[in-house]
N, C-alpha and C. Protein backbone atom coordinates (compact mmCIF):
# COMPACT_ATOMS: atom_id res chain seq x y z
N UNK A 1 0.84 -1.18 0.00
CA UNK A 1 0.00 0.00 0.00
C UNK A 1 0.88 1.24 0.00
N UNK A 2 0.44 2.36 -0.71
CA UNK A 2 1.50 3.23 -0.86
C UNK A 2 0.84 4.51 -0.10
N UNK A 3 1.72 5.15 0.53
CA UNK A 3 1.45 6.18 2.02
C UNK A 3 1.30 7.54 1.29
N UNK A 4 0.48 7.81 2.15
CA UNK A 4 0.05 9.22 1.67
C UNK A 4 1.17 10.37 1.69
N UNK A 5 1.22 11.40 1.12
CA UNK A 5 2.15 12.85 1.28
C UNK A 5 1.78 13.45 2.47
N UNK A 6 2.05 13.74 3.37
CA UNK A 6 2.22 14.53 4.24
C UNK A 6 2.34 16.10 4.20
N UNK A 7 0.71 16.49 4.11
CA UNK A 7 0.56 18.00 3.64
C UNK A 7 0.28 18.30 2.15
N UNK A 8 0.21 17.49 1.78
CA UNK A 8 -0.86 17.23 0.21
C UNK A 8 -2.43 17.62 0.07
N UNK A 9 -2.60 18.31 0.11
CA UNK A 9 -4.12 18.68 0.23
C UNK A 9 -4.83 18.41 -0.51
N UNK A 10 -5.98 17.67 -0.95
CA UNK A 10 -6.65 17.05 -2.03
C UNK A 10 -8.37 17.93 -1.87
N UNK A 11 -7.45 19.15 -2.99
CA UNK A 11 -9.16 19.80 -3.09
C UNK A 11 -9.43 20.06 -4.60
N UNK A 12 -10.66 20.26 -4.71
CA UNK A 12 -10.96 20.67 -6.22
C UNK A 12 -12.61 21.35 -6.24
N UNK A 13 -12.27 22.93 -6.93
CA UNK A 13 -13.20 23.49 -7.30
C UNK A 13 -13.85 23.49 -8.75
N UNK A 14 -15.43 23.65 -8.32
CA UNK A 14 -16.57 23.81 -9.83
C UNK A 14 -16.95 24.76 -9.44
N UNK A 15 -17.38 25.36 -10.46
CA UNK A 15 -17.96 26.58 -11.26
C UNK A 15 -19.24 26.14 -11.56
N UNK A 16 -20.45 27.12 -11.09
CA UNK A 16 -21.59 26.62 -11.91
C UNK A 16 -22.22 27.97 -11.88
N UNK A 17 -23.50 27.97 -12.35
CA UNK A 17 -24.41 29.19 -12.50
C UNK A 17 -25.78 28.40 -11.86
N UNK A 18 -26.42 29.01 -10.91
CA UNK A 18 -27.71 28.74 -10.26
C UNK A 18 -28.78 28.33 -11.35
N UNK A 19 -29.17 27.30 -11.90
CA UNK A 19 -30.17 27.54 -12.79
C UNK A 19 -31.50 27.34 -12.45
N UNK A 20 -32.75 27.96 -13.07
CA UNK A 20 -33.64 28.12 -12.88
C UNK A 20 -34.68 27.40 -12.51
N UNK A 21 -34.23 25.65 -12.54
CA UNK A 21 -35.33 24.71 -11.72
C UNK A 21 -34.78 24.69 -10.10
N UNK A 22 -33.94 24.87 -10.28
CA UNK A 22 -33.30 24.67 -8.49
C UNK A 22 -33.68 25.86 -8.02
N UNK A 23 -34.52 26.58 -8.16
CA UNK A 23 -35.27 27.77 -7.58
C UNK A 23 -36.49 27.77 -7.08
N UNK A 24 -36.96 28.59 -6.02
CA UNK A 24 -38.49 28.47 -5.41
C UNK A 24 -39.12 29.80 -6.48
N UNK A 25 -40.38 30.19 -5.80
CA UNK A 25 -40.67 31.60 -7.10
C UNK A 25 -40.45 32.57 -6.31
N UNK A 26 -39.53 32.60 -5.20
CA UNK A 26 -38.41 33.68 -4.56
C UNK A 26 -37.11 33.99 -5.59
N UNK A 27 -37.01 32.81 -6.40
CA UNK A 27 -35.31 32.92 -6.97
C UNK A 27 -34.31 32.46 -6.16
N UNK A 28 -34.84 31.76 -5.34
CA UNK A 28 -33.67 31.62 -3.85
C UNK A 28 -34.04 29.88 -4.11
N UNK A 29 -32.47 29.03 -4.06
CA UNK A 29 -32.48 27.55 -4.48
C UNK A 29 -33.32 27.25 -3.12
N UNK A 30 -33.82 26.25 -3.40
CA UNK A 30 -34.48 25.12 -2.34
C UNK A 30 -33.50 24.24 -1.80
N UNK A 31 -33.94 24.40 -0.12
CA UNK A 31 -32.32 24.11 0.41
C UNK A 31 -31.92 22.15 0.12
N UNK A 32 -33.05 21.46 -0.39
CA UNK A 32 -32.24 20.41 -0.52
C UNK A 32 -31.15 20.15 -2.24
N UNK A 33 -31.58 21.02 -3.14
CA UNK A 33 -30.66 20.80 -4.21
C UNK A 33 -28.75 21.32 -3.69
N UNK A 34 -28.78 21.96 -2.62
CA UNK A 34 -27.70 22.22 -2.44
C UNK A 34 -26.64 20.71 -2.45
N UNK A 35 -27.27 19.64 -2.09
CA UNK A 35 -26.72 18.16 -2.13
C UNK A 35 -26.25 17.91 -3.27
N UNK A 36 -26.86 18.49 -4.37
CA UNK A 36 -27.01 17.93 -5.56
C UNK A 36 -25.82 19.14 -6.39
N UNK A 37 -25.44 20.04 -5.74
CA UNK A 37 -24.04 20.82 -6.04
C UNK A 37 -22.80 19.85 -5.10
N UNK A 38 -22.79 20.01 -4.16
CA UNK A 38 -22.07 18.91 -3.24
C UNK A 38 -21.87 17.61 -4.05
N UNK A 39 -22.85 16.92 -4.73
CA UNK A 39 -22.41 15.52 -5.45
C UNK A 39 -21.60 16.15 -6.92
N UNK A 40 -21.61 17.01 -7.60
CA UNK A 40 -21.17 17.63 -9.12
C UNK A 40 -19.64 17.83 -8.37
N UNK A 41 -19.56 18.48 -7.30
CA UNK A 41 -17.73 19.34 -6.85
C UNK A 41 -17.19 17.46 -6.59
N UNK A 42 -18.16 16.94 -5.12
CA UNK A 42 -17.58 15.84 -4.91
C UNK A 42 -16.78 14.74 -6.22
N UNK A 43 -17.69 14.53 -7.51
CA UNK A 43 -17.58 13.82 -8.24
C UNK A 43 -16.23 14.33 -8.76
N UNK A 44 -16.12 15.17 -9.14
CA UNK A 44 -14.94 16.32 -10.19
C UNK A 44 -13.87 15.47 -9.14
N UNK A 45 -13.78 16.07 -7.88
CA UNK A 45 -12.98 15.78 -7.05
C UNK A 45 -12.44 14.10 -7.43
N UNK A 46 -13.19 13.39 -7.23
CA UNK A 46 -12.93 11.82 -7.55
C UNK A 46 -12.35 11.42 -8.71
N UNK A 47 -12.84 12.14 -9.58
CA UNK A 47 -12.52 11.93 -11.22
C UNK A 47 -10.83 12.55 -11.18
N UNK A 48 -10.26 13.76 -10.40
CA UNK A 48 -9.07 13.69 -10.23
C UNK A 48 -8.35 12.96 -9.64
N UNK A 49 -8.86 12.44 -8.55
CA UNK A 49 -8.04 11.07 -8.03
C UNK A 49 -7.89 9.63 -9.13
N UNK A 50 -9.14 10.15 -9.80
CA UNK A 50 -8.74 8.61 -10.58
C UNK A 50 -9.71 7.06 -9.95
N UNK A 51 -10.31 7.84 -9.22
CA UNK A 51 -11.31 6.65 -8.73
C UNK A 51 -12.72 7.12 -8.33
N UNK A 52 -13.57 7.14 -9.92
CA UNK A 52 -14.66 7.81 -10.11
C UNK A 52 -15.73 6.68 -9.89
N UNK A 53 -16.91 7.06 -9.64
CA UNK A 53 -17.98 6.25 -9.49
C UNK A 53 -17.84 4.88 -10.17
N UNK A 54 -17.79 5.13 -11.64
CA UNK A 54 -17.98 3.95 -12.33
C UNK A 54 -16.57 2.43 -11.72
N UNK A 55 -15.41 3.48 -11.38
CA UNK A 55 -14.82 2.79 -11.01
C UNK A 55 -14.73 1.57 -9.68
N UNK A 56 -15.66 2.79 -8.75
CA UNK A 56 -15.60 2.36 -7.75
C UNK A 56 -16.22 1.05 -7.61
N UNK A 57 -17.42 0.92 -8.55
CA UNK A 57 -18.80 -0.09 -8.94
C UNK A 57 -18.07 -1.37 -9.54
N UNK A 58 -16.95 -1.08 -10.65
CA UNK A 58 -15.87 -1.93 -11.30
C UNK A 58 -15.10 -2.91 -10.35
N UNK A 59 -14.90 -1.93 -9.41
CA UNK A 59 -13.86 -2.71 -8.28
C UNK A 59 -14.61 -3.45 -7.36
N UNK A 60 -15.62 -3.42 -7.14
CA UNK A 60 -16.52 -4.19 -5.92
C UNK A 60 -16.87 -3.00 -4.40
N UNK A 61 -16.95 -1.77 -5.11
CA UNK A 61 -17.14 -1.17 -4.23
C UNK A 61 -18.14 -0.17 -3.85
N UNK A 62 -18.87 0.31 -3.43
CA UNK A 62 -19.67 1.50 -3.36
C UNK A 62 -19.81 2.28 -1.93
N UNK A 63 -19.64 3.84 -2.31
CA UNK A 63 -19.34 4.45 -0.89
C UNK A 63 -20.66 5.61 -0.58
N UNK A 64 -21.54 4.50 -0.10
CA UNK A 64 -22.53 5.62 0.13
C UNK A 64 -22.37 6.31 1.28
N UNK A 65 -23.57 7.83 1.04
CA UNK A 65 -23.24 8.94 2.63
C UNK A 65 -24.33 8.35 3.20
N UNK A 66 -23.25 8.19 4.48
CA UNK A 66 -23.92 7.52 5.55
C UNK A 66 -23.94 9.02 6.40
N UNK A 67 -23.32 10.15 6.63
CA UNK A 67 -23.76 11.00 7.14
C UNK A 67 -23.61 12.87 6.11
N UNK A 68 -24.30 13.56 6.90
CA UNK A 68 -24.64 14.91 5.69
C UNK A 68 -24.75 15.93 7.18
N UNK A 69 -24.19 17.03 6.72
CA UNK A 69 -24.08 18.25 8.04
C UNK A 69 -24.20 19.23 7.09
N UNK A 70 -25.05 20.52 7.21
CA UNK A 70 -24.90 21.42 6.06
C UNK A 70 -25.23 22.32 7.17
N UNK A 71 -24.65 23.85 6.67
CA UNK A 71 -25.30 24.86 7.38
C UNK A 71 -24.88 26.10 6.37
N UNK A 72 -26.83 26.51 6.18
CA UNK A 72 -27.18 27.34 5.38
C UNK A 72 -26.85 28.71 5.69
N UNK A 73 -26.06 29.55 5.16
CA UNK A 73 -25.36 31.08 5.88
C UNK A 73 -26.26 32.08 4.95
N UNK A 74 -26.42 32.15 3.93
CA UNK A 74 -26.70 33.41 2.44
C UNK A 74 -26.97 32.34 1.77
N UNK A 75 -28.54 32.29 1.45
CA UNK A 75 -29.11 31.85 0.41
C UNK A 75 -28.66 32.31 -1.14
N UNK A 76 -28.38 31.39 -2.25
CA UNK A 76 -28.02 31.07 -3.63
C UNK A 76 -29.28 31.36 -4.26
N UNK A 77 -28.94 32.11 -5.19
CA UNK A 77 -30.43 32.76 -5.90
C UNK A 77 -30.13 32.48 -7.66
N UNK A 78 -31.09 32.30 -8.31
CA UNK A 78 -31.07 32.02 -9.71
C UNK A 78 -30.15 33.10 -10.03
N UNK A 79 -29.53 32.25 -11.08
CA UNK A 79 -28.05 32.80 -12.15
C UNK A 79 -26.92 33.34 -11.45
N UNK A 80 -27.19 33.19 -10.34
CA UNK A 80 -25.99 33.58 -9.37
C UNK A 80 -24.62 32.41 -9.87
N UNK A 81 -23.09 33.28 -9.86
CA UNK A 81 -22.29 32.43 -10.24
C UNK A 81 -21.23 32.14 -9.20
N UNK A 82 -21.46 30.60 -8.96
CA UNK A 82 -20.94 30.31 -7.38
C UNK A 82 -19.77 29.06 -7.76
N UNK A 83 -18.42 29.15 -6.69
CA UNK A 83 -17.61 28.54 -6.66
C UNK A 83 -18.04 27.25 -5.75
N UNK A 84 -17.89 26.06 -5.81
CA UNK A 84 -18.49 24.70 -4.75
C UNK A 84 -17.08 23.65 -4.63
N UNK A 85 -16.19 24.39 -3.42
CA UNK A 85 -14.86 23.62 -3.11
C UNK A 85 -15.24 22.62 -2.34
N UNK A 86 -14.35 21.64 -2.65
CA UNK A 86 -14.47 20.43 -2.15
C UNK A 86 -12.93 19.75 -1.64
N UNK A 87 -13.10 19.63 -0.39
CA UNK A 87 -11.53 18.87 0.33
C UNK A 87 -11.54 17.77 1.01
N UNK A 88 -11.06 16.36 0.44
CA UNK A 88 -10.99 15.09 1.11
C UNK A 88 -9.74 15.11 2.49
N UNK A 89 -10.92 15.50 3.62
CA UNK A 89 -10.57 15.32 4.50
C UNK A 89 -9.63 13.47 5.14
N UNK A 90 -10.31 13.17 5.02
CA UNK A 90 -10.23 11.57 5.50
C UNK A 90 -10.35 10.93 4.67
N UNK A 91 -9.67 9.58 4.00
CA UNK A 91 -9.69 8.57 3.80
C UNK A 91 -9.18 6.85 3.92
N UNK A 92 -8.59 7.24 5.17
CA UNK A 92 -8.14 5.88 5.26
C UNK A 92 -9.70 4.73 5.96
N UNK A 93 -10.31 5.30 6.79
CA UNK A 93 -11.37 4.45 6.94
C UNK A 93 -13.07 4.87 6.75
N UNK A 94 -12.85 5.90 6.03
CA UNK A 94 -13.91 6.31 5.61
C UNK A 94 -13.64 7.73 4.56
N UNK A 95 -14.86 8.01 3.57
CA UNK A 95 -14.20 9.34 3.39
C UNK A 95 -15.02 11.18 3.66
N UNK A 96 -14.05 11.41 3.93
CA UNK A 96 -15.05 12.52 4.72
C UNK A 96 -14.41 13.88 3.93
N UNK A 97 -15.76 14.82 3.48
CA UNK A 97 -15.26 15.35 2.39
C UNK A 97 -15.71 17.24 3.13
N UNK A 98 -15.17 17.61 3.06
CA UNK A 98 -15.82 19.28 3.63
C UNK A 98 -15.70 20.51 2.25
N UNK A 99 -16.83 20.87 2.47
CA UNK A 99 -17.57 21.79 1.22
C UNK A 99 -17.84 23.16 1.44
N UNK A 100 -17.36 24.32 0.95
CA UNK A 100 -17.92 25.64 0.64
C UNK A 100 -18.30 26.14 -0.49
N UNK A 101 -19.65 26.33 -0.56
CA UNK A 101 -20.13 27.09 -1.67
C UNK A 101 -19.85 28.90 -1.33
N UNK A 102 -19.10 29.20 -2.65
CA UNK A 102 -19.19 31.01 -2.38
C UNK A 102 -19.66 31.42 -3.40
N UNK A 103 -19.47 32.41 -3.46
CA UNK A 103 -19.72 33.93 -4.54
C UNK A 103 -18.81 33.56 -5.51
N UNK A 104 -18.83 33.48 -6.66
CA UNK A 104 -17.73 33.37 -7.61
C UNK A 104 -16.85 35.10 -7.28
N UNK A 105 -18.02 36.43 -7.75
CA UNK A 105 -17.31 37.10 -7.64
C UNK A 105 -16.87 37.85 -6.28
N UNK A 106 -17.53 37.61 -5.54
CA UNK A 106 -16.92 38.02 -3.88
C UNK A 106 -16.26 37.10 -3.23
N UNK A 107 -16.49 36.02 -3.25
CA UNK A 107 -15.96 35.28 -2.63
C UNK A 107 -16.81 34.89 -1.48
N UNK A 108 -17.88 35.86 -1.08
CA UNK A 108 -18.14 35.23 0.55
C UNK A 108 -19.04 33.79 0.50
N UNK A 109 -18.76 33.48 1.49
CA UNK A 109 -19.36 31.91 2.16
C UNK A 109 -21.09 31.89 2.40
N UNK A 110 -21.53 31.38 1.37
CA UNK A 110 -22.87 30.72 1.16
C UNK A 110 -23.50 29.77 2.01
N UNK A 111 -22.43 28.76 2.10
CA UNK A 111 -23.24 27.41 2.74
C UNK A 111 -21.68 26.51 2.92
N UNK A 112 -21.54 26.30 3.76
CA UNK A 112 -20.36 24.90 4.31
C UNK A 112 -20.85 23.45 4.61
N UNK A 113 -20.59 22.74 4.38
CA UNK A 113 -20.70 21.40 4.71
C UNK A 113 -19.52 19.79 4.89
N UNK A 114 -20.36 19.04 5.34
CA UNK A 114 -19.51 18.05 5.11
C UNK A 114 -20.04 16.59 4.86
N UNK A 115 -19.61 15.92 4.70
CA UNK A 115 -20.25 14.58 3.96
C UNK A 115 -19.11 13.27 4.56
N UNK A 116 -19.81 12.09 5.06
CA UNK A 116 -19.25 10.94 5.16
C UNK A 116 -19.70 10.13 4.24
N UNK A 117 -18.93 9.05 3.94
CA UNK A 117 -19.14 7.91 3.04
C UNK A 117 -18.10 6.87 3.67
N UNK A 118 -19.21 5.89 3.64
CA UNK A 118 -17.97 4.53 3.88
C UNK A 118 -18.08 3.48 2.91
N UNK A 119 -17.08 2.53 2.56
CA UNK A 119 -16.81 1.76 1.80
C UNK A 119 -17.85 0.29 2.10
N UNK A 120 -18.49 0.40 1.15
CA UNK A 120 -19.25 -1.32 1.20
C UNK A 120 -18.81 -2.30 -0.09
N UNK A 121 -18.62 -3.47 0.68
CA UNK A 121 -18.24 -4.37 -0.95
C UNK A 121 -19.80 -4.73 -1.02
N UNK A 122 -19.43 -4.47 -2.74
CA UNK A 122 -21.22 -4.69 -3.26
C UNK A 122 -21.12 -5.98 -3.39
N UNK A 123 -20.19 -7.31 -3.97
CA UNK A 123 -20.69 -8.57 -3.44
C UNK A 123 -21.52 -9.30 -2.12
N UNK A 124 -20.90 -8.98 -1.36
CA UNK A 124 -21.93 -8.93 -0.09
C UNK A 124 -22.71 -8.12 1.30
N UNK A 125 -22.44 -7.03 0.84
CA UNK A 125 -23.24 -6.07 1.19
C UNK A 125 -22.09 -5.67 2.47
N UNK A 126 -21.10 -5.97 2.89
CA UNK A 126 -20.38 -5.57 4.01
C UNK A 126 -19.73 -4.42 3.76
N UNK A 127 -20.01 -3.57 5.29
CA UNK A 127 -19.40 -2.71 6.01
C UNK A 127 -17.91 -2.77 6.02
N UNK A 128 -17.04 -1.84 5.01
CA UNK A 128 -15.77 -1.83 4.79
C UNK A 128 -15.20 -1.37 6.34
N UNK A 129 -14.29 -1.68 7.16
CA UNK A 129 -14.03 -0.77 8.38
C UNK A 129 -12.67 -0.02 7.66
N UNK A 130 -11.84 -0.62 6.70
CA UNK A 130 -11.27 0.39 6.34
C UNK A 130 -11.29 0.37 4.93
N UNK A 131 -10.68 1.62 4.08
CA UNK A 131 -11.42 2.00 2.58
C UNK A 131 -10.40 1.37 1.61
N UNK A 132 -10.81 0.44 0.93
CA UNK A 132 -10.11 -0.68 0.17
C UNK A 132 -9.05 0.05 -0.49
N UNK A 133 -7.77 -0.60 -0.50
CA UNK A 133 -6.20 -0.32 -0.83
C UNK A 133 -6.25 0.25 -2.55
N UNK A 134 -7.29 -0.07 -3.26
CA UNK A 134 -7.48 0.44 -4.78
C UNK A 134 -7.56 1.89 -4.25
N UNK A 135 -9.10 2.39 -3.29
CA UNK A 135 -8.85 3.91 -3.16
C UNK A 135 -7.57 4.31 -2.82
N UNK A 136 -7.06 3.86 -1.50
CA UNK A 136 -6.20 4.54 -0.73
C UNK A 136 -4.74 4.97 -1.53
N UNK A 137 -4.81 3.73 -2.62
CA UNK A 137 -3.38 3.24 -3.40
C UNK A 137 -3.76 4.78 -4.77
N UNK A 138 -4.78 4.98 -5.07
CA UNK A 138 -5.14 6.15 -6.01
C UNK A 138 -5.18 7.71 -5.29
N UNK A 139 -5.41 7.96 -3.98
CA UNK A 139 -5.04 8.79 -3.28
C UNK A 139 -3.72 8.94 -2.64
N UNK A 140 -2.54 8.09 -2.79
CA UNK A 140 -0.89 8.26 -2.75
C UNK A 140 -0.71 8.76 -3.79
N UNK A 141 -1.35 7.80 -4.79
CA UNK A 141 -0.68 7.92 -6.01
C UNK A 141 -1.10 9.83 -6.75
N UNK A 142 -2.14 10.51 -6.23
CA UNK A 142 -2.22 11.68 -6.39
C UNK A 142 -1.49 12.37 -5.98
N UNK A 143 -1.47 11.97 -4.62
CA UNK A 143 -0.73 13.02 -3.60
C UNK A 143 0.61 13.24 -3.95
N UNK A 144 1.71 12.10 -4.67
CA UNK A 144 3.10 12.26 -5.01
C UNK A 144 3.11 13.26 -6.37
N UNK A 145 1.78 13.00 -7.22
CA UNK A 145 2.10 13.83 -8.45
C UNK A 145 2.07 15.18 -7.97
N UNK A 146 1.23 15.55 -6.97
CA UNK A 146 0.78 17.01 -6.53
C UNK A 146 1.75 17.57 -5.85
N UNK A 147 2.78 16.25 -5.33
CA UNK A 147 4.18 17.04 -4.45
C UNK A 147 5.02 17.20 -5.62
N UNK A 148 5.14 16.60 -6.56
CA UNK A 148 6.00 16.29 -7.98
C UNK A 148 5.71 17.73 -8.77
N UNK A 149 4.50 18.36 -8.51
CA UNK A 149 4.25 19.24 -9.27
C UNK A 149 3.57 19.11 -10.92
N UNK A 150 3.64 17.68 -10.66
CA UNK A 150 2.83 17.24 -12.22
C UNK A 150 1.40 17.86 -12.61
N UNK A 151 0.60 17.97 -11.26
CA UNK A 151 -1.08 18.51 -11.73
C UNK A 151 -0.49 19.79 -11.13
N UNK A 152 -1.93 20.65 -11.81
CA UNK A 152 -2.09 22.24 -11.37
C UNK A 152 -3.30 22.25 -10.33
């Protein structure tokens, strides 16, 4: 198994524009699609590690959220253009991911969150206690290119 970097930070931001079904007839999103920005940053995020959904399903694995914490600061209003960072906190026995939506152009803080997921093998439905050596071995393997200077 290959060890993580030490001070490697594994984040990745999306860009989106508020669009007009994720709105009430305030113009202000309905607070459960905010999940559904949280899964678009989360995914991006994965797809740079290299161990994206489809993969995960490939390998015998699936990591559903078993827990969700959000706290709503400044409501997101149609066509508003908002940044949705995403940082893999934890992954050796679960993965735990922490989220800020901002202002594209101010910057200020919208909504923060965080998200757990743990590892189940989909052959038999078991409770991973720690997150199978394919993830962990694709999160080294990021972390050295990012000390290497290979990604931006």
């Amino acid at each position: 198994m290959l060890q993580p970097v030490a001070g490697q930070k594994i984040i990745s931001e999306t860009r989106m524009q508020i669009p007009f079904f994720d709105v009430d007839s305030l113009n202000i999103v309905w607070h459960g699609n905010y999940c559904k920005y949280f899964e678009v940053a989360r995914c991006e995020l994965l797809d740079k590690i290299g161990y994206d959904y489809t993969t995960m399903r490939d390998t015998g694995f699936a990591f559903p959220i078993v827990e969700m914490k959000i706290k709503y600061i400044l409501p997101l209003r149609f066509q508003q253009n908002v940044l949705v960072r995403v940082e893999l906190l934890e992954w050796e026995h679960r993965l735990k991911c922490d989220y800020k939506i901002l202002d594209a152009e101010t910057l200020a803080v919208h909504t923060t969150a965080t998200s757990i997921q743990a590892a189940v093998a989909l052959g038999d439905q078991h409770l991973q206690l720690v997150c199978p050596s394919v993830f962990t071995d694709k999160v080294a393997q990021y972390q050295m290119k990012l000390a290497e200077g290979a990604l931006q």
